[in-house]
N, C-alpha and C. Protein backbone atom coordinates (compact mmCIF):
# COMPACT_ATOMS: atom_id res chain seq x y z
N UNK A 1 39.91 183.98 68.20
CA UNK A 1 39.89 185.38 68.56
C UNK A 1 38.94 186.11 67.61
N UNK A 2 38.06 186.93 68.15
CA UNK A 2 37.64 187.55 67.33
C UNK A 2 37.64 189.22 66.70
N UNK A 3 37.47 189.41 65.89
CA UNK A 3 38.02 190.69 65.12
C UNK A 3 37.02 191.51 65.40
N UNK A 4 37.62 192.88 66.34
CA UNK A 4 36.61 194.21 66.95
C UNK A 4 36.12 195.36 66.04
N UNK A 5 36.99 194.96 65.51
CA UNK A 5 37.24 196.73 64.50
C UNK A 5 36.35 196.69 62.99
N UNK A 6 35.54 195.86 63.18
CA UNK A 6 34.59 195.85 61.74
C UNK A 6 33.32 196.33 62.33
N UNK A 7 32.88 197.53 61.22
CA UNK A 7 31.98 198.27 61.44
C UNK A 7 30.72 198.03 60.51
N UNK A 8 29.53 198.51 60.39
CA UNK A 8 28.54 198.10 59.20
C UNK A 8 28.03 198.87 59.33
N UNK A 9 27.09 199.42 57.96
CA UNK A 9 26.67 200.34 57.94
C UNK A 9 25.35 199.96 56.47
N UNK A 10 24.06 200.59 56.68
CA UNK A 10 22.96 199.92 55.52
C UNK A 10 23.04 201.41 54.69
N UNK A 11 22.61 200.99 53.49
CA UNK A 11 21.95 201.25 52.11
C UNK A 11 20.98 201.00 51.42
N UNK A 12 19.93 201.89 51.37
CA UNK A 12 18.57 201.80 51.12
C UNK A 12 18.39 202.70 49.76
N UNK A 13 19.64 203.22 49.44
CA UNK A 13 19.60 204.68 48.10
C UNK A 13 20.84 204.54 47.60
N UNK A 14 21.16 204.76 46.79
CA UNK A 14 22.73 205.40 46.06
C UNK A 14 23.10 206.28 46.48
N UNK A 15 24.68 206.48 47.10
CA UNK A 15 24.72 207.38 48.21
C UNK A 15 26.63 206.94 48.45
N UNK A 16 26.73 207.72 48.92
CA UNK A 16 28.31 207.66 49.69
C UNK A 16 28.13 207.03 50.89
N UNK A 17 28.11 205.76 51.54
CA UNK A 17 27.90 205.25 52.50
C UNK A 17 28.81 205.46 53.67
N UNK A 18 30.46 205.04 53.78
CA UNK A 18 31.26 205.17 54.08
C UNK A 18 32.41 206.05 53.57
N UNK A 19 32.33 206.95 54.57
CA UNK A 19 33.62 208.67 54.37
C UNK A 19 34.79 208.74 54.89
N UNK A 20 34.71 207.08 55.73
CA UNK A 20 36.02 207.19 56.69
C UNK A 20 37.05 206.39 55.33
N UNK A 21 38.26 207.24 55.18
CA UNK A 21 38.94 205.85 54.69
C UNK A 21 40.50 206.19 55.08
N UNK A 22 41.56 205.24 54.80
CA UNK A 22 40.71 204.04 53.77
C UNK A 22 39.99 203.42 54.85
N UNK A 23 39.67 202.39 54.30
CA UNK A 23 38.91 201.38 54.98
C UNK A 23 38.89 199.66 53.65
N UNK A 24 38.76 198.64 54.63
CA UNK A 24 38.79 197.56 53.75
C UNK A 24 37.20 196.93 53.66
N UNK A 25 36.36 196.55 52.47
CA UNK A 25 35.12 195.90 52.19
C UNK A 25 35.20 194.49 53.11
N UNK A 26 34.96 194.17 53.96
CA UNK A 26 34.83 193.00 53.99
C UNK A 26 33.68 191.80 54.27
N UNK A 27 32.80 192.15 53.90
CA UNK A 27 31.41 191.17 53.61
C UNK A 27 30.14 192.59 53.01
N UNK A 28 29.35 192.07 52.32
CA UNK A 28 27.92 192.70 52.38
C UNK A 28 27.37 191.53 52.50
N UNK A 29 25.36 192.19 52.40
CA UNK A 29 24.96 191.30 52.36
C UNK A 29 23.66 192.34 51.70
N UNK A 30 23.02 191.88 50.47
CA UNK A 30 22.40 192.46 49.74
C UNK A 30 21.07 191.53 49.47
N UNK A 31 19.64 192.61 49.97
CA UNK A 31 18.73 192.19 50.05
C UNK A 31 17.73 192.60 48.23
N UNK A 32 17.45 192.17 47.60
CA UNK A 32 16.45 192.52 46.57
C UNK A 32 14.52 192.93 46.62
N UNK A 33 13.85 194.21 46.65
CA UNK A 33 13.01 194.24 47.21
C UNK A 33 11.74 193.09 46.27
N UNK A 34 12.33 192.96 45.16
CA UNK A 34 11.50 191.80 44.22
C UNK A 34 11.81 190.65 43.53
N UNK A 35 11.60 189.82 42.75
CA UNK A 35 11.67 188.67 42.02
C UNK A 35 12.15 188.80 40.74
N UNK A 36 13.07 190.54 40.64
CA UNK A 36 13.67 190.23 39.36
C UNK A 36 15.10 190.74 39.47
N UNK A 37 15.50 190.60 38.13
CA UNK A 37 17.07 191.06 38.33
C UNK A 37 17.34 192.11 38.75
N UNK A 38 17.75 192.55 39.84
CA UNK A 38 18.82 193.62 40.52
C UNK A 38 20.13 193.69 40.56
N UNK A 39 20.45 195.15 40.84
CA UNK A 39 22.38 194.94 41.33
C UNK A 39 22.51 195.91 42.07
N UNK A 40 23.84 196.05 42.49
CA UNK A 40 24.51 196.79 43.06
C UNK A 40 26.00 196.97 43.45
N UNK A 41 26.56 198.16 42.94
CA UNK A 41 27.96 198.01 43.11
C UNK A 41 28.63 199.18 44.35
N UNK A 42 29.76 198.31 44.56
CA UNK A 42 30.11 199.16 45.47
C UNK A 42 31.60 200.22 44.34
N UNK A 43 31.63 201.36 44.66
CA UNK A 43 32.55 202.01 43.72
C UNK A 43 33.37 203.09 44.47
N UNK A 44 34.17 203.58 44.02
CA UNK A 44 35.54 204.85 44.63
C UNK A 44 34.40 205.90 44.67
N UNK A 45 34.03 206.93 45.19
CA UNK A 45 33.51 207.79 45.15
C UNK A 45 34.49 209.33 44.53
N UNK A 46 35.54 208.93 44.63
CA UNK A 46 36.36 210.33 43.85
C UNK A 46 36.35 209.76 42.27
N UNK A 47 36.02 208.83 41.78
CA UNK A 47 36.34 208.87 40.52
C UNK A 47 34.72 208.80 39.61
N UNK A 48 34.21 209.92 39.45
CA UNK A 48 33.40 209.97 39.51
C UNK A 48 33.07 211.33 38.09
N UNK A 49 32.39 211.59 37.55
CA UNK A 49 31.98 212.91 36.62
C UNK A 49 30.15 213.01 35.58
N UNK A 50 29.75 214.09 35.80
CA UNK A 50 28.63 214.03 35.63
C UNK A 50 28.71 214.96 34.30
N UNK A 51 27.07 214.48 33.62
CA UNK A 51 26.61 215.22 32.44
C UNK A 51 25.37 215.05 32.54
N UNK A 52 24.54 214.82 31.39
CA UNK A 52 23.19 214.29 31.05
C UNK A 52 23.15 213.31 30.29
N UNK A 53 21.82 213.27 29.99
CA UNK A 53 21.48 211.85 29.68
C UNK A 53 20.03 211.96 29.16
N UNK A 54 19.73 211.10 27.89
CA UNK A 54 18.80 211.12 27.18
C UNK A 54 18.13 210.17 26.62
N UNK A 55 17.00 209.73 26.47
CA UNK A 55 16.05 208.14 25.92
C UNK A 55 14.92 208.49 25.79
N UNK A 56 14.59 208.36 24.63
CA UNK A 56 13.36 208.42 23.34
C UNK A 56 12.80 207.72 23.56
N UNK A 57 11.35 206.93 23.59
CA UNK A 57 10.82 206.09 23.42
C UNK A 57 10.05 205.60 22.12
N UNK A 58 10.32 204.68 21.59
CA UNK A 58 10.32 203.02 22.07
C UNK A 58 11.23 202.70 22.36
N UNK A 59 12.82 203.84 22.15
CA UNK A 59 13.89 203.14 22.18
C UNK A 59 14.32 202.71 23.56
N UNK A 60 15.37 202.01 24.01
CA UNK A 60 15.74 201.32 25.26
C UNK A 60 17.40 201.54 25.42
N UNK A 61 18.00 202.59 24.60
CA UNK A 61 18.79 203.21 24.47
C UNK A 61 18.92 204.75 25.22
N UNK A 62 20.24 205.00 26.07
CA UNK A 62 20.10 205.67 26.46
C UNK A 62 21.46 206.23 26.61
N UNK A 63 21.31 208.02 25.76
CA UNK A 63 22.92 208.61 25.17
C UNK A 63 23.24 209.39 26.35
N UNK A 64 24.49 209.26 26.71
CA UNK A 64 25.22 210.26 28.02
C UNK A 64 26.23 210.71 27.35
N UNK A 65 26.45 212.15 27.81
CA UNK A 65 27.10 213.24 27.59
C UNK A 65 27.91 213.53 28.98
N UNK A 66 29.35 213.22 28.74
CA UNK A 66 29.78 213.87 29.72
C UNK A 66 31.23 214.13 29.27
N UNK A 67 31.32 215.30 29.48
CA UNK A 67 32.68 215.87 28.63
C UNK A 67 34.45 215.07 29.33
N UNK A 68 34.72 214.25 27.97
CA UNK A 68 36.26 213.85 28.35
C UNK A 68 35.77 212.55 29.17
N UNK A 69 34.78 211.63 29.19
CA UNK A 69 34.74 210.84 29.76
C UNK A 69 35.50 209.47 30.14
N UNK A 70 36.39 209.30 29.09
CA UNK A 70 37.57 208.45 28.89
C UNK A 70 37.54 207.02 29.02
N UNK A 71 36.24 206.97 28.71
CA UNK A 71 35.78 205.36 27.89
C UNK A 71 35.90 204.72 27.35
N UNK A 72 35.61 203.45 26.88
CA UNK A 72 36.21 202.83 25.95
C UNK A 72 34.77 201.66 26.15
N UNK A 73 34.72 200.97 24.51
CA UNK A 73 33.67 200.30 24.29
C UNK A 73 33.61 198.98 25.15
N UNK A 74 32.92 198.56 25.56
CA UNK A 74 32.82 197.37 26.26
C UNK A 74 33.09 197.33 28.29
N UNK A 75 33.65 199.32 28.73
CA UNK A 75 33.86 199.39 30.15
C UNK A 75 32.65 199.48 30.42
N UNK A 76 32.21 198.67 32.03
CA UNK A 76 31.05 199.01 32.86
C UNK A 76 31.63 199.96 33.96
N UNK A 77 30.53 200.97 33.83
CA UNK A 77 30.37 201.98 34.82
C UNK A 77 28.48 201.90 35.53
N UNK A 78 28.52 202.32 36.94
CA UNK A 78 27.71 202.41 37.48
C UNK A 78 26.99 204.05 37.59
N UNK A 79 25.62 203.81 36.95
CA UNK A 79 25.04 205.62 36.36
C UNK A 79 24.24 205.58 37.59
N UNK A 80 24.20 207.03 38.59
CA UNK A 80 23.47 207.60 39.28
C UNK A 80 22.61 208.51 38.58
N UNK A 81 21.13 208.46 37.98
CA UNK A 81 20.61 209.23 37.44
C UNK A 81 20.27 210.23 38.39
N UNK A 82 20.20 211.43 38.53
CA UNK A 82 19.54 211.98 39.63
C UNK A 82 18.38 212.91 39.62
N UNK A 83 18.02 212.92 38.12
CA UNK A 83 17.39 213.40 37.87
C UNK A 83 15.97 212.43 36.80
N UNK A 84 15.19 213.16 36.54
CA UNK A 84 14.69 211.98 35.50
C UNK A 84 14.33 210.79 35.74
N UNK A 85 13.94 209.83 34.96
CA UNK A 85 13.23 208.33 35.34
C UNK A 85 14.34 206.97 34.77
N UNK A 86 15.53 207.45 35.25
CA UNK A 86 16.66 206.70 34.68
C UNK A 86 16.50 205.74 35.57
N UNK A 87 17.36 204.78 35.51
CA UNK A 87 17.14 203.59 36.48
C UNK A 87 18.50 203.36 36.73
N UNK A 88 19.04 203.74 38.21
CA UNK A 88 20.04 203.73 38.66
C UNK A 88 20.65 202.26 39.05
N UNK A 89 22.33 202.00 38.26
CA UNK A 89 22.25 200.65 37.70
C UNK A 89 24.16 200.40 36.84
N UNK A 90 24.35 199.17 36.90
CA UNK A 90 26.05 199.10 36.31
C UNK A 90 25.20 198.62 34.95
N UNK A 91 26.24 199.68 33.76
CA UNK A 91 25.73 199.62 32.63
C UNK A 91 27.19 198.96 31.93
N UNK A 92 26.73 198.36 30.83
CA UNK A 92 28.49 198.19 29.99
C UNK A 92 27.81 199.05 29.07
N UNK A 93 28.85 199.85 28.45
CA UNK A 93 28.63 201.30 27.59
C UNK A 93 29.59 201.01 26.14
N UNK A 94 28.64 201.90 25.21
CA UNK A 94 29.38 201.75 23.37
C UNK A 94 29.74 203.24 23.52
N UNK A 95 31.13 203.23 23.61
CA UNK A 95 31.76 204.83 23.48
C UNK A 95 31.18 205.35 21.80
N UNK A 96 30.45 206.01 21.91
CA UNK A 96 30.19 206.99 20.65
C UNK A 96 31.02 208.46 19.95
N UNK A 97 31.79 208.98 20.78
CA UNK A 97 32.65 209.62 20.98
C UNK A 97 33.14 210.17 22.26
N UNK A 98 34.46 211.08 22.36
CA UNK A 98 35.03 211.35 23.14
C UNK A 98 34.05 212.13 24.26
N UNK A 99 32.94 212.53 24.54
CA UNK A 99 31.72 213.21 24.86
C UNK A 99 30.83 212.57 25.06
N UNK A 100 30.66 211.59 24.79
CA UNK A 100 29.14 210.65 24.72
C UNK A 100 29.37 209.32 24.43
N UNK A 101 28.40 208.65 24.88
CA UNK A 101 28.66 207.06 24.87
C UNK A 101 26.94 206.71 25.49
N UNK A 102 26.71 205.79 24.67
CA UNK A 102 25.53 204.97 24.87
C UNK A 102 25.40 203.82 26.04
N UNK A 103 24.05 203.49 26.49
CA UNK A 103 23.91 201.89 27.15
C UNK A 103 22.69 201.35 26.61
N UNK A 104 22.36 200.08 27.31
CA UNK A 104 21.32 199.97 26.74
C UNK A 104 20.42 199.46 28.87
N UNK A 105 19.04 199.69 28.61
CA UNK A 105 17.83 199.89 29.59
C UNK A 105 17.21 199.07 29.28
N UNK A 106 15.99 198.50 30.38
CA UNK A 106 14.73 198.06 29.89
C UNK A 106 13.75 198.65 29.89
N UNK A 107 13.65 199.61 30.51
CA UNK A 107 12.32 201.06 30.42
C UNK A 107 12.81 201.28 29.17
N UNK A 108 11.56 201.99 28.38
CA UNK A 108 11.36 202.43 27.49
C UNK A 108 10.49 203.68 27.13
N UNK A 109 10.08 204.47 28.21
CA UNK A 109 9.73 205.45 28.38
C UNK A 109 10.36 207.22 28.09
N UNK A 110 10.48 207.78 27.49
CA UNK A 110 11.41 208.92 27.32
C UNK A 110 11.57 209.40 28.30
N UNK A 111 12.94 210.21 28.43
CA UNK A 111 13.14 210.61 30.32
C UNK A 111 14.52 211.52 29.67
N UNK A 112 14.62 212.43 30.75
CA UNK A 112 16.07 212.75 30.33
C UNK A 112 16.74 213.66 31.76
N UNK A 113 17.58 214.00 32.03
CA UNK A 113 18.03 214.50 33.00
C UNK A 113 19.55 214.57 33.31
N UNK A 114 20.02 214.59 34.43
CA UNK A 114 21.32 214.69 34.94
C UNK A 114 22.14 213.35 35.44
N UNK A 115 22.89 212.62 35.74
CA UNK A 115 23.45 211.85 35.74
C UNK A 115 25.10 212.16 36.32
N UNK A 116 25.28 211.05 36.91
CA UNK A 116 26.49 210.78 37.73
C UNK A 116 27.16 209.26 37.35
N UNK A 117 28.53 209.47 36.62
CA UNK A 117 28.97 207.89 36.46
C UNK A 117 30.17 208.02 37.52
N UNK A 118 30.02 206.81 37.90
CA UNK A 118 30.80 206.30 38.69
C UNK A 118 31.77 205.04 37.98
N UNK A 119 33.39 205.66 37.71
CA UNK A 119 34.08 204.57 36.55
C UNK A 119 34.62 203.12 37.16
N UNK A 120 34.53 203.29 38.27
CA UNK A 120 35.61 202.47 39.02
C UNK A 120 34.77 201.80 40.12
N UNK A 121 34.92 200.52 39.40
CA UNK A 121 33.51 199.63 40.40
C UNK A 121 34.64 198.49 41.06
N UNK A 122 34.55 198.61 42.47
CA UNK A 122 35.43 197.55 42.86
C UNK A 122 34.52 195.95 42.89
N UNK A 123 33.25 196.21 43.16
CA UNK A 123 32.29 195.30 43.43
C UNK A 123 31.13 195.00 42.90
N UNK A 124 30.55 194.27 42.22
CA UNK A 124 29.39 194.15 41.46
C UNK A 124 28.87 193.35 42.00
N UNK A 125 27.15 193.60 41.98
CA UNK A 125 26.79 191.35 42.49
C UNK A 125 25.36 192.12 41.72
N UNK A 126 24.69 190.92 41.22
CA UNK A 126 23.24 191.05 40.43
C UNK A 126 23.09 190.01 41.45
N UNK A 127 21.62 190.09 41.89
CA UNK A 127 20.53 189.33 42.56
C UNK A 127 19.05 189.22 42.18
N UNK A 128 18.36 188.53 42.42
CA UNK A 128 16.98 188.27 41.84
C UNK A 128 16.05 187.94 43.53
N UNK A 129 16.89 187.54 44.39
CA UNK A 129 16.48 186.82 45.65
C UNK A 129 16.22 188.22 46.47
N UNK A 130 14.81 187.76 47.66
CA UNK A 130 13.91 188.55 48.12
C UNK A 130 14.60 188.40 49.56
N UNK A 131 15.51 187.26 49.54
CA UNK A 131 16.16 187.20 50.92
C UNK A 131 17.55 187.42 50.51
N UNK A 132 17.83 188.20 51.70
CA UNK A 132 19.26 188.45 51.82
C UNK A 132 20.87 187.77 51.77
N UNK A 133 21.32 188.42 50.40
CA UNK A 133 22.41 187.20 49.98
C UNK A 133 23.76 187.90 50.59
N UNK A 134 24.33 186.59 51.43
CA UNK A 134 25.54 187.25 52.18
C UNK A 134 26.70 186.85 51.18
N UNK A 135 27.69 187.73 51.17
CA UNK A 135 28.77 187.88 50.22
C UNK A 135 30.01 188.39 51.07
N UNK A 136 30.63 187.18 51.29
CA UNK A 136 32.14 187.34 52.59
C UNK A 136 33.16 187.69 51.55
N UNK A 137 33.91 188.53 51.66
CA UNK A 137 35.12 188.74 50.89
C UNK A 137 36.45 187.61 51.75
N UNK A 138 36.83 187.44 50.47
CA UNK A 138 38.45 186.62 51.88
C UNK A 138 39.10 187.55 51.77
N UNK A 139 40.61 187.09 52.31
CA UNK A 139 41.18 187.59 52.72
C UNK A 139 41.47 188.54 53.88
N UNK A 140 41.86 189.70 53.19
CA UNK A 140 41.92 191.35 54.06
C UNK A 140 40.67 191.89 53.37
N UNK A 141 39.97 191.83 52.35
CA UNK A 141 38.78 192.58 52.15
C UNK A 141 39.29 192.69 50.72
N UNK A 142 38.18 193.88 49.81
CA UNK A 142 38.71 194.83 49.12
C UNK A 142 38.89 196.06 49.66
N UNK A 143 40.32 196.52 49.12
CA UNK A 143 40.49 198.23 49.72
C UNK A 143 40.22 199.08 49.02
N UNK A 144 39.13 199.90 49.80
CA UNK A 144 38.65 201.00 49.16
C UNK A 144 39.45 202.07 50.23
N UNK A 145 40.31 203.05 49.36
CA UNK A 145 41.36 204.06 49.94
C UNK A 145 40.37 205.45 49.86
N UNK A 146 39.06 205.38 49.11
CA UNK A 146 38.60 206.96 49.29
C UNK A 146 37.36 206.29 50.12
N UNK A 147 36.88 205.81 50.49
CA UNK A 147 35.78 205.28 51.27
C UNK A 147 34.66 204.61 50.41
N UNK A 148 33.60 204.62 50.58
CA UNK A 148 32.63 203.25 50.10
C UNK A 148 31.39 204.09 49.73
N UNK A 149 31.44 203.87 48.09
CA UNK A 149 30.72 204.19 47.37
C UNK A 149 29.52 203.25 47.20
N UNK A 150 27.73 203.15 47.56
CA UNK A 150 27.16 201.83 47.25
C UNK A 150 26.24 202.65 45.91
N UNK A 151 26.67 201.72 44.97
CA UNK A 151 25.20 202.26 44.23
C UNK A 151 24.01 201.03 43.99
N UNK A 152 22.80 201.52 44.56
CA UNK A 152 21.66 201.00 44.49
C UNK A 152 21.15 200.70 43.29
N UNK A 153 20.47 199.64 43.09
CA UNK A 153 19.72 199.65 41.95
C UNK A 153 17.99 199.79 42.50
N UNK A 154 17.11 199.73 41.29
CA UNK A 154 15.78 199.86 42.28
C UNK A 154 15.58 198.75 43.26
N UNK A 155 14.74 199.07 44.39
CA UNK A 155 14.41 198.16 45.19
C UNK A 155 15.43 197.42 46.04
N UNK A 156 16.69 197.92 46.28
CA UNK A 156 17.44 197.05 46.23
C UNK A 156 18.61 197.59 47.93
N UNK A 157 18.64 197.01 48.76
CA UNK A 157 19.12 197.44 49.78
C UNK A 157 20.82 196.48 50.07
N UNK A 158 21.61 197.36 50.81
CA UNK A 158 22.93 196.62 51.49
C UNK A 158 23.47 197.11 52.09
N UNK A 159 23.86 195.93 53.43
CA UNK A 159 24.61 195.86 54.60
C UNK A 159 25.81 195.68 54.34
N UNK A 160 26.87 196.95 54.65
CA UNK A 160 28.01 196.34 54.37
C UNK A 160 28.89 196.31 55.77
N UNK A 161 30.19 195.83 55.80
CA UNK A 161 30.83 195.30 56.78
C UNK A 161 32.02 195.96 56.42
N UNK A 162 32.87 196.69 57.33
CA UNK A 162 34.08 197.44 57.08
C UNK A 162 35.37 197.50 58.57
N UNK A 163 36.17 197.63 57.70
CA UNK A 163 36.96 198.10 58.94
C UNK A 163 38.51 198.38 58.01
């Protein structure tokens, strides 16, 4: 028998993909536009809080400010820069204080701007491949109860599968 009620929907940007919820993840399939390391996570879209964000060059360090962020050294969160030449991307972060917390980049260019973290990543996958890597969840899926958060990294596109 086959199952009617799974829907799909693409990602070409960082973006709120899916608004219906809940809804359950059940496959992507994530294309890389080049030959180097990419990612992309899928995340809650309500758990979410913005500040800025700052990187000096030569350094490859890059300090975010976002008030009450409730971090802790060693959590990965996924940063929507939205401003600036940040490189939108799941970072693991060094809480610096209750306000700010560091990552580390491979640009090294100074940039600074506005920013969006996203704390709560149900899904991660890094890829390097130019062809499209399919990724079946078992089960019932993962449940995402506020709908389907994708964050893009550069170059980096996904098909996801829902219902």
């Amino acid at each position: 028998m086959m199952q009617t009620d799974v829907k799909s929907a693409r990602a070409a940007n960082t973006g709120l993909l899916v608004t219906q919820a809940p809804v359950r993840l059940k496959s992507i399939t994530v294309t890389s536009g080049t030959v180097s390391a990419r990612n992309i996570s899928i995340c809650d879209p309500t758990q979410q809080k913005s500040g800025t964000y700052a990187r000096t060059s030569p350094s490859a360090t890059i300090t975010v400010t976002i008030t009450d962020h409730g971090l802790e050294t060693g959590d990965r969160v996924f940063l929507d820069f939205t401003s600036g030449t940040g490189r939108d991307a799941a970072y693991t972060i060094t809480k610096t204080g209750d306000n700010t917390f560091t990552c580390t980049d491979a640009p090294t260019t100074t940039t600074s701007g506005n920013v969006t973290m996203y704390s709560s990543i149900a899904l991660e996958i890094d890829t390097y491949n130019t062809v499209g890597l399919p990724v079946l969840i078992p089960g019932e899926g993962i449940y995402c109860p506020n709908g389907i958060f994708v964050g893009c990294g550069a170059s980096v596109t996904a098909t996801v599968f829902y219902g």
